[in-house]
Protein backbone atom coordinates (compact mmCIF):
# COMPACT_ATOMS: atom_id res chain seq x y z
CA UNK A 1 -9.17 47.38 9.16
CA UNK A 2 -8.47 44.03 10.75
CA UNK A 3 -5.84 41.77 10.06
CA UNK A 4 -7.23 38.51 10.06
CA UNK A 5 -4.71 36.05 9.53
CA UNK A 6 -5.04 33.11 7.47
CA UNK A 7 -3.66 29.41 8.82
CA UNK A 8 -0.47 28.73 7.52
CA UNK A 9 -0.69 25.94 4.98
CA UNK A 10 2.15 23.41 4.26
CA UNK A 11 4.06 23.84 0.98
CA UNK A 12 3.53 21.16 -1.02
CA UNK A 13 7.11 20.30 -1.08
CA UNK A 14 7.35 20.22 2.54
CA UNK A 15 4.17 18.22 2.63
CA UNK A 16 5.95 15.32 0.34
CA UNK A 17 8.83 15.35 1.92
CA UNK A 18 7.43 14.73 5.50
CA UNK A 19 5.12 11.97 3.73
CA UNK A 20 7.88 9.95 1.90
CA UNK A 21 9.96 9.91 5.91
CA UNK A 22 6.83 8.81 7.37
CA UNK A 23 6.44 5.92 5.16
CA UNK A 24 10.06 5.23 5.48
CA UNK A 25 10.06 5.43 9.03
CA UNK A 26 6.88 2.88 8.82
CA UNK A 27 9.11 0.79 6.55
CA UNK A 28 11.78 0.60 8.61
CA UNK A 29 9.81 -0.14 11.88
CA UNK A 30 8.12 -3.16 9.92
CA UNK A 31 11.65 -4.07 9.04
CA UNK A 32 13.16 -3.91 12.19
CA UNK A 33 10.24 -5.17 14.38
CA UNK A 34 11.81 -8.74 14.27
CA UNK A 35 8.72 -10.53 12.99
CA UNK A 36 9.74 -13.42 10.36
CA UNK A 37 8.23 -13.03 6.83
CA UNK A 38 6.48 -16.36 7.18
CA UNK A 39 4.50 -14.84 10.34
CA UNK A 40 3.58 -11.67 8.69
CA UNK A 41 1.97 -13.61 5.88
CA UNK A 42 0.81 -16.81 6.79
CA UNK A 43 -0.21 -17.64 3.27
CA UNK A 44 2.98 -16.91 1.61
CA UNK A 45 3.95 -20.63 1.28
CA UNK A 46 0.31 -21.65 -0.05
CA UNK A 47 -1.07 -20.75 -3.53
CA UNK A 48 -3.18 -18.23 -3.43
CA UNK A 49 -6.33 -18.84 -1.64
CA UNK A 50 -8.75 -15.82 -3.13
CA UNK A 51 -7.71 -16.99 -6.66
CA UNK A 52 -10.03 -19.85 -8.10
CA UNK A 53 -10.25 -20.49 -11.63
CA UNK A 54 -13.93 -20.68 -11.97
CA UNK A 55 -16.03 -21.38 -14.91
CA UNK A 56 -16.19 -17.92 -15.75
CA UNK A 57 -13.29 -16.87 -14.84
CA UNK A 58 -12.30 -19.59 -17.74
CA UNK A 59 -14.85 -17.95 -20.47
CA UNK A 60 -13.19 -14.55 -20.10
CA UNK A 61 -9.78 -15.84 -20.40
CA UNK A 62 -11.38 -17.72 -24.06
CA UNK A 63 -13.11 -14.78 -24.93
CA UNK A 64 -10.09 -11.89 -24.38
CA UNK A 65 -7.38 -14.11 -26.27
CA UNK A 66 -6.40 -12.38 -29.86
């Protein structure tokens, strides 16, 4: 008989755990890089520009109102 072995696969616990310090290590580096809010989002002052309140945007707005 041969022993094959299979990969080792990452508990699922272990798998979380090492996702939720990644994206608090990415959170942190955004954080800490030193780059002011307004430069990060150059919009963040102006209304929103992919927003328009078009004619049909308007109808559905009429037409889902109780």
């Amino acid at each position: 008989m041969s022993d094959t072995k299979k990969p080792k696969a990452i508990p699922r616990r272990e798998f979380l755990k090492t996702a939720g310090l990644t994206t608090g290590a990415v959170g942190a580096a955004a954080v800490l890089s030193g780059v002011p809010a307004e430069a990060a989002m150059p919009e963040a002052g102006k209304k929103n520009a992919s927003y328009r309140e078009t004619e049909h945007v308007l109808k559905y707005y009429e037409l889902a109102r109780f």
